[in-house]
N, C-alpha and C. Protein backbone atom coordinates (compact mmCIF):
# COMPACT_ATOMS: atom_id res chain seq x y z
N UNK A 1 0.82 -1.20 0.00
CA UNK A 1 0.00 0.00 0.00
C UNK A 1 0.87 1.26 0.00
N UNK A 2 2.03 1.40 0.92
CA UNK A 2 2.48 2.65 1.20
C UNK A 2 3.36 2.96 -0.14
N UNK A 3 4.02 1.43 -1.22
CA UNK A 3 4.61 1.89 -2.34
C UNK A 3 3.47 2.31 -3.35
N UNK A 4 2.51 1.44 -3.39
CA UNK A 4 1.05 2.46 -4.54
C UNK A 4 0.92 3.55 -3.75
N UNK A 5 1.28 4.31 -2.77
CA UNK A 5 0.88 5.91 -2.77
C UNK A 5 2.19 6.92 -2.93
N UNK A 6 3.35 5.99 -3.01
CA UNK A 6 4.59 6.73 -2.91
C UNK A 6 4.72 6.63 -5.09
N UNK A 7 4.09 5.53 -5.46
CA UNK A 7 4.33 6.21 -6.80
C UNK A 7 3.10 6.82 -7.66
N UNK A 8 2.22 6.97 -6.60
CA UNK A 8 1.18 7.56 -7.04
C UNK A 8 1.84 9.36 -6.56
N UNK A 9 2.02 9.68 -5.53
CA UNK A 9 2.68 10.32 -5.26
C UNK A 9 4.10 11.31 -6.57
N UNK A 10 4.57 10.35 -6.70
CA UNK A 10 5.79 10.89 -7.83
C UNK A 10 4.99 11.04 -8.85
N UNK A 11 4.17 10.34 -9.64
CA UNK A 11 3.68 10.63 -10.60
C UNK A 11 2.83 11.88 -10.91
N UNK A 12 1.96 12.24 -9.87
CA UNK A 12 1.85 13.96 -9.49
C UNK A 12 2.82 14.63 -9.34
N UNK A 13 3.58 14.33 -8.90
CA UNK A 13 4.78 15.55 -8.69
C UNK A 13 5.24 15.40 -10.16
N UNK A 14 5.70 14.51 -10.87
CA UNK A 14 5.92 14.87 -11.96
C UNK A 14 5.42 15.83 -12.91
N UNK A 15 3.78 15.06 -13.15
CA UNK A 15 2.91 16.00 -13.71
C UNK A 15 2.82 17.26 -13.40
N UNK A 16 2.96 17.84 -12.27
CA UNK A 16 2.86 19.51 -11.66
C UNK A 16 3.88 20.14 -11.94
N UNK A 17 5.07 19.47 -12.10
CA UNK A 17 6.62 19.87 -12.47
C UNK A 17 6.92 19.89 -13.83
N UNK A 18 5.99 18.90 -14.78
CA UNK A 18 5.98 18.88 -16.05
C UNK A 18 7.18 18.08 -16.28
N UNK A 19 7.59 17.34 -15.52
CA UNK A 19 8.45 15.93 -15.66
C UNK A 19 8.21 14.96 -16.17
N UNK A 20 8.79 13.48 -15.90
CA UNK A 20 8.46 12.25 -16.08
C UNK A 20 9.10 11.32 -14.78
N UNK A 21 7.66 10.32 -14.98
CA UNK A 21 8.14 9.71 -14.03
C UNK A 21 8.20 8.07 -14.32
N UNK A 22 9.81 7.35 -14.24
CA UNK A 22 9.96 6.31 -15.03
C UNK A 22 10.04 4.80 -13.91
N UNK A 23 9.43 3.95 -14.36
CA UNK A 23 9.87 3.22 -13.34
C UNK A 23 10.28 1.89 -14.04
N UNK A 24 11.09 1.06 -12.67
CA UNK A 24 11.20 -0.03 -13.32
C UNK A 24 11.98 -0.62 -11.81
N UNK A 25 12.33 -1.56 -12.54
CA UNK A 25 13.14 -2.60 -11.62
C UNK A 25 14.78 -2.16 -11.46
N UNK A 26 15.49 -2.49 -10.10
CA UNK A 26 16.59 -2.16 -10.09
C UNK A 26 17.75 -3.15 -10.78
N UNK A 27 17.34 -3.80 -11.24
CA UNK A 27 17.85 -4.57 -12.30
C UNK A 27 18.04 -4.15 -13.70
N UNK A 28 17.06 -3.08 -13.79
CA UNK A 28 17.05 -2.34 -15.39
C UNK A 28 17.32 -1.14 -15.30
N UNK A 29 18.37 -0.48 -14.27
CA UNK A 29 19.03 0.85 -14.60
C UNK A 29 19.60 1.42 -15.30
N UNK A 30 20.25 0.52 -16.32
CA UNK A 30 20.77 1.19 -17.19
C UNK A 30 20.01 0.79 -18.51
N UNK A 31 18.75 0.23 -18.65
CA UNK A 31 17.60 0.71 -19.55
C UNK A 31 17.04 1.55 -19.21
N UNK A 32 16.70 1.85 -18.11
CA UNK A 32 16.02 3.41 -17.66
C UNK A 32 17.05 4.47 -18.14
N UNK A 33 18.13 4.86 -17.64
CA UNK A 33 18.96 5.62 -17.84
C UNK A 33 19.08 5.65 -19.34
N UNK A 34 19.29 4.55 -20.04
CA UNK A 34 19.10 4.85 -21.77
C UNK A 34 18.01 5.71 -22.09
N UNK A 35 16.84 5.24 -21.63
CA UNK A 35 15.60 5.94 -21.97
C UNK A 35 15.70 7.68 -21.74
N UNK A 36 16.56 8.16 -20.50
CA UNK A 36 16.59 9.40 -20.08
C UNK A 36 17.29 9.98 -20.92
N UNK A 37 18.30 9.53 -21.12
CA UNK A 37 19.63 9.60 -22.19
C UNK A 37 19.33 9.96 -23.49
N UNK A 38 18.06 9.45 -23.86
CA UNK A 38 17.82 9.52 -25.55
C UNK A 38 16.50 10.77 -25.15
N UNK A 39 15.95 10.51 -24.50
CA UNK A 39 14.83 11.43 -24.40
C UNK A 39 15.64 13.27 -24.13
N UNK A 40 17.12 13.13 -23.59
CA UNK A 40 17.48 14.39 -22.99
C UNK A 40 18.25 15.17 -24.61
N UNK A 41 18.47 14.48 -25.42
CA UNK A 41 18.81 14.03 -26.71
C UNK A 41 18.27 15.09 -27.69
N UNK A 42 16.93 14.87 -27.34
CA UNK A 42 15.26 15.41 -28.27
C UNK A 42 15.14 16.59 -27.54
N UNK A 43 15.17 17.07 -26.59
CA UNK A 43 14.28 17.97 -25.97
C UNK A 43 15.04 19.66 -26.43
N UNK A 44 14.05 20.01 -25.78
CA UNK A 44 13.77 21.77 -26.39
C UNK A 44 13.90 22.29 -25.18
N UNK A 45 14.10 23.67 -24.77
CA UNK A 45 13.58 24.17 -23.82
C UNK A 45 13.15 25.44 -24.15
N UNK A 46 12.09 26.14 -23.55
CA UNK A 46 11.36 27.80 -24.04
C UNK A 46 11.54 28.09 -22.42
N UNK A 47 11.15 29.60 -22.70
CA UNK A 47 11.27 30.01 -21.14
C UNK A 47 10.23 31.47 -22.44
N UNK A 48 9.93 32.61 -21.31
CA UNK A 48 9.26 33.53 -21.46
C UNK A 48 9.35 34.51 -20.56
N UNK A 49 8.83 36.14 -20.77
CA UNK A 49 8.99 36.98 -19.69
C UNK A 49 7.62 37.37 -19.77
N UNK A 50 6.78 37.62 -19.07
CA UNK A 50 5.31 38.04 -18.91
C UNK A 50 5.51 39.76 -19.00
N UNK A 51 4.38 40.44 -19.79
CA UNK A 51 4.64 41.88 -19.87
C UNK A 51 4.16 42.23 -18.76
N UNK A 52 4.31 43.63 -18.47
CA UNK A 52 4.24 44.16 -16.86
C UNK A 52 2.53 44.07 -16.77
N UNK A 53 1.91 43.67 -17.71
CA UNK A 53 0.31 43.72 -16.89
C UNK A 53 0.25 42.25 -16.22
N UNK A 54 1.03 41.55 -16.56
CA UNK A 54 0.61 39.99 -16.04
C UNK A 54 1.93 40.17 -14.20
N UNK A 55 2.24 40.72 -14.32
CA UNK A 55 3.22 40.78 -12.91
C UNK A 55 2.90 41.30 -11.64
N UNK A 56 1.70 40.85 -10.93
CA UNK A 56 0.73 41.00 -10.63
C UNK A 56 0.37 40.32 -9.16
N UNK A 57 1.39 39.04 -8.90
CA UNK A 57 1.72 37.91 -8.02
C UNK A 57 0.31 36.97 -8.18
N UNK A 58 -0.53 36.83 -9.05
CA UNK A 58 -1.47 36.04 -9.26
C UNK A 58 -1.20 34.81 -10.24
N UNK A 59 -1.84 33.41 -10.30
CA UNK A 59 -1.68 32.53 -10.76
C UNK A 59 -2.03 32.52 -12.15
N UNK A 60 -1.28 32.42 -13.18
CA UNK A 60 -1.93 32.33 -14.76
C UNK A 60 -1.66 31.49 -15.23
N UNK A 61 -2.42 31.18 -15.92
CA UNK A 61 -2.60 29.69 -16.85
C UNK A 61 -1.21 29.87 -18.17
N UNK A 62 -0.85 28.40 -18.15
CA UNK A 62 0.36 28.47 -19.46
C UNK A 62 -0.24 27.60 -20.27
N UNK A 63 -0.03 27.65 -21.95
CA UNK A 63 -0.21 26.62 -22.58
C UNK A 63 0.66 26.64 -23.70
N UNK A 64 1.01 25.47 -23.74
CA UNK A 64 2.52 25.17 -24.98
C UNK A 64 1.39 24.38 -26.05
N UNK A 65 1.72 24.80 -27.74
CA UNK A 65 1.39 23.98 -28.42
C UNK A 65 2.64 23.52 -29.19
N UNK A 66 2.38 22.73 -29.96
CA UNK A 66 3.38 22.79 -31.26
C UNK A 66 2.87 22.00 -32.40
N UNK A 67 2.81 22.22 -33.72
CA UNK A 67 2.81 21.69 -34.75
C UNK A 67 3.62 20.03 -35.58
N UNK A 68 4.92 20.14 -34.71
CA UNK A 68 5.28 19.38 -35.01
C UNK A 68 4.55 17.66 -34.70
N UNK A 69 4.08 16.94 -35.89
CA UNK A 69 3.68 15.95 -35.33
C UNK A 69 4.33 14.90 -34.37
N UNK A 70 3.54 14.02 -33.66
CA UNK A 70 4.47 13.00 -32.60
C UNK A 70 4.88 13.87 -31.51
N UNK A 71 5.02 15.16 -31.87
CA UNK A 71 5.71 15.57 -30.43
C UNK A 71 5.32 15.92 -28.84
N UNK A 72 5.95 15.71 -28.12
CA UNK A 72 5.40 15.41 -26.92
C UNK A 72 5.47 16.74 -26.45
N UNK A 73 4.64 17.50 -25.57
CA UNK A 73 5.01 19.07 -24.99
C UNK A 73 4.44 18.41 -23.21
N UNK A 74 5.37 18.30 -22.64
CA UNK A 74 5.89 18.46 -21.22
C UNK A 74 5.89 20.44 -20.97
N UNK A 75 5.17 20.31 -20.10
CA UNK A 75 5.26 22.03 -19.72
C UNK A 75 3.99 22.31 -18.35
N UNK A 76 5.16 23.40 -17.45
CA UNK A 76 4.08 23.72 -16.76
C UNK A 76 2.26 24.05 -17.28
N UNK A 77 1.21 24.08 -16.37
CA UNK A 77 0.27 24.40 -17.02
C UNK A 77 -0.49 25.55 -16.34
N UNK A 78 0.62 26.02 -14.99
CA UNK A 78 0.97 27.70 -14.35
C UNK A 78 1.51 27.92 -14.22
N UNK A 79 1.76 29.47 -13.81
CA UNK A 79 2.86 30.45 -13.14
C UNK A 79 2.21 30.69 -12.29
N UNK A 80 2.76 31.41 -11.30
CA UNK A 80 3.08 32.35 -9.98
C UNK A 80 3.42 33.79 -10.15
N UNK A 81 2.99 34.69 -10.57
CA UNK A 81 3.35 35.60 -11.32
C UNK A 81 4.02 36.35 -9.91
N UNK A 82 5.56 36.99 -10.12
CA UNK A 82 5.41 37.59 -9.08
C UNK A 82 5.47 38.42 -9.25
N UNK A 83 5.64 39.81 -7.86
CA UNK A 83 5.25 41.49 -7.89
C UNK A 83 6.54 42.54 -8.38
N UNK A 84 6.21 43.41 -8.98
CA UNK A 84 7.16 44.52 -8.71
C UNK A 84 7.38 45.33 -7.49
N UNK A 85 8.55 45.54 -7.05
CA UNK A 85 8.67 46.12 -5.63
C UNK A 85 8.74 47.61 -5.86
N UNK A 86 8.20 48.74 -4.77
CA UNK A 86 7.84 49.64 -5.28
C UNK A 86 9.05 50.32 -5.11
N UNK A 87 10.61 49.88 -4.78
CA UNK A 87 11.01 50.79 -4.59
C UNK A 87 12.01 50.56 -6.18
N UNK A 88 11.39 50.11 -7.31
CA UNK A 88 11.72 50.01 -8.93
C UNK A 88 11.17 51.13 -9.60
């Protein structure tokens, strides 16, 4: 019971982090590790700056698309917007 809530557990944290979460046997570490290996291979990374109306310290929704077919988009699906300090 306590391992079905510990990888029920990771698997949310993944998802909220916009990770992955891989499992397997400790016998197959270095098939897992291949898998990370080729997947770190492919990947992209975007980042963004929010214009000063969104900086606000309120929660906003993100959404990644892409065109490319097959492709997988891992990505937060918020921010945390934070404040400008007034002495800027």
């Amino acid at each position: 019971m306590k391992n079905e809530q510990a990888i029920d557990f990771l698997e949310k944290l993944a998802e909220v982090s916009a990770g992955r979460y891989y499992s397997g046997e400790a016998s197959d570490l270095n098939k897992t590790f291949n898998l990370i290996a080729e997947e770190l291979r492919h990947q992209y990374r975007l980042g963004f700056y929010p214009d000063n109306s969104k900086i606000d310290g309120y929660r906003h929704t993100l959404r990644v698309e892409v065109t490319a077919p097959n492709a997988v988009v891992r990505a937060r699906r918020s921010y945390q917007a934070s404040t400008l300090s007034n002495g800027s």
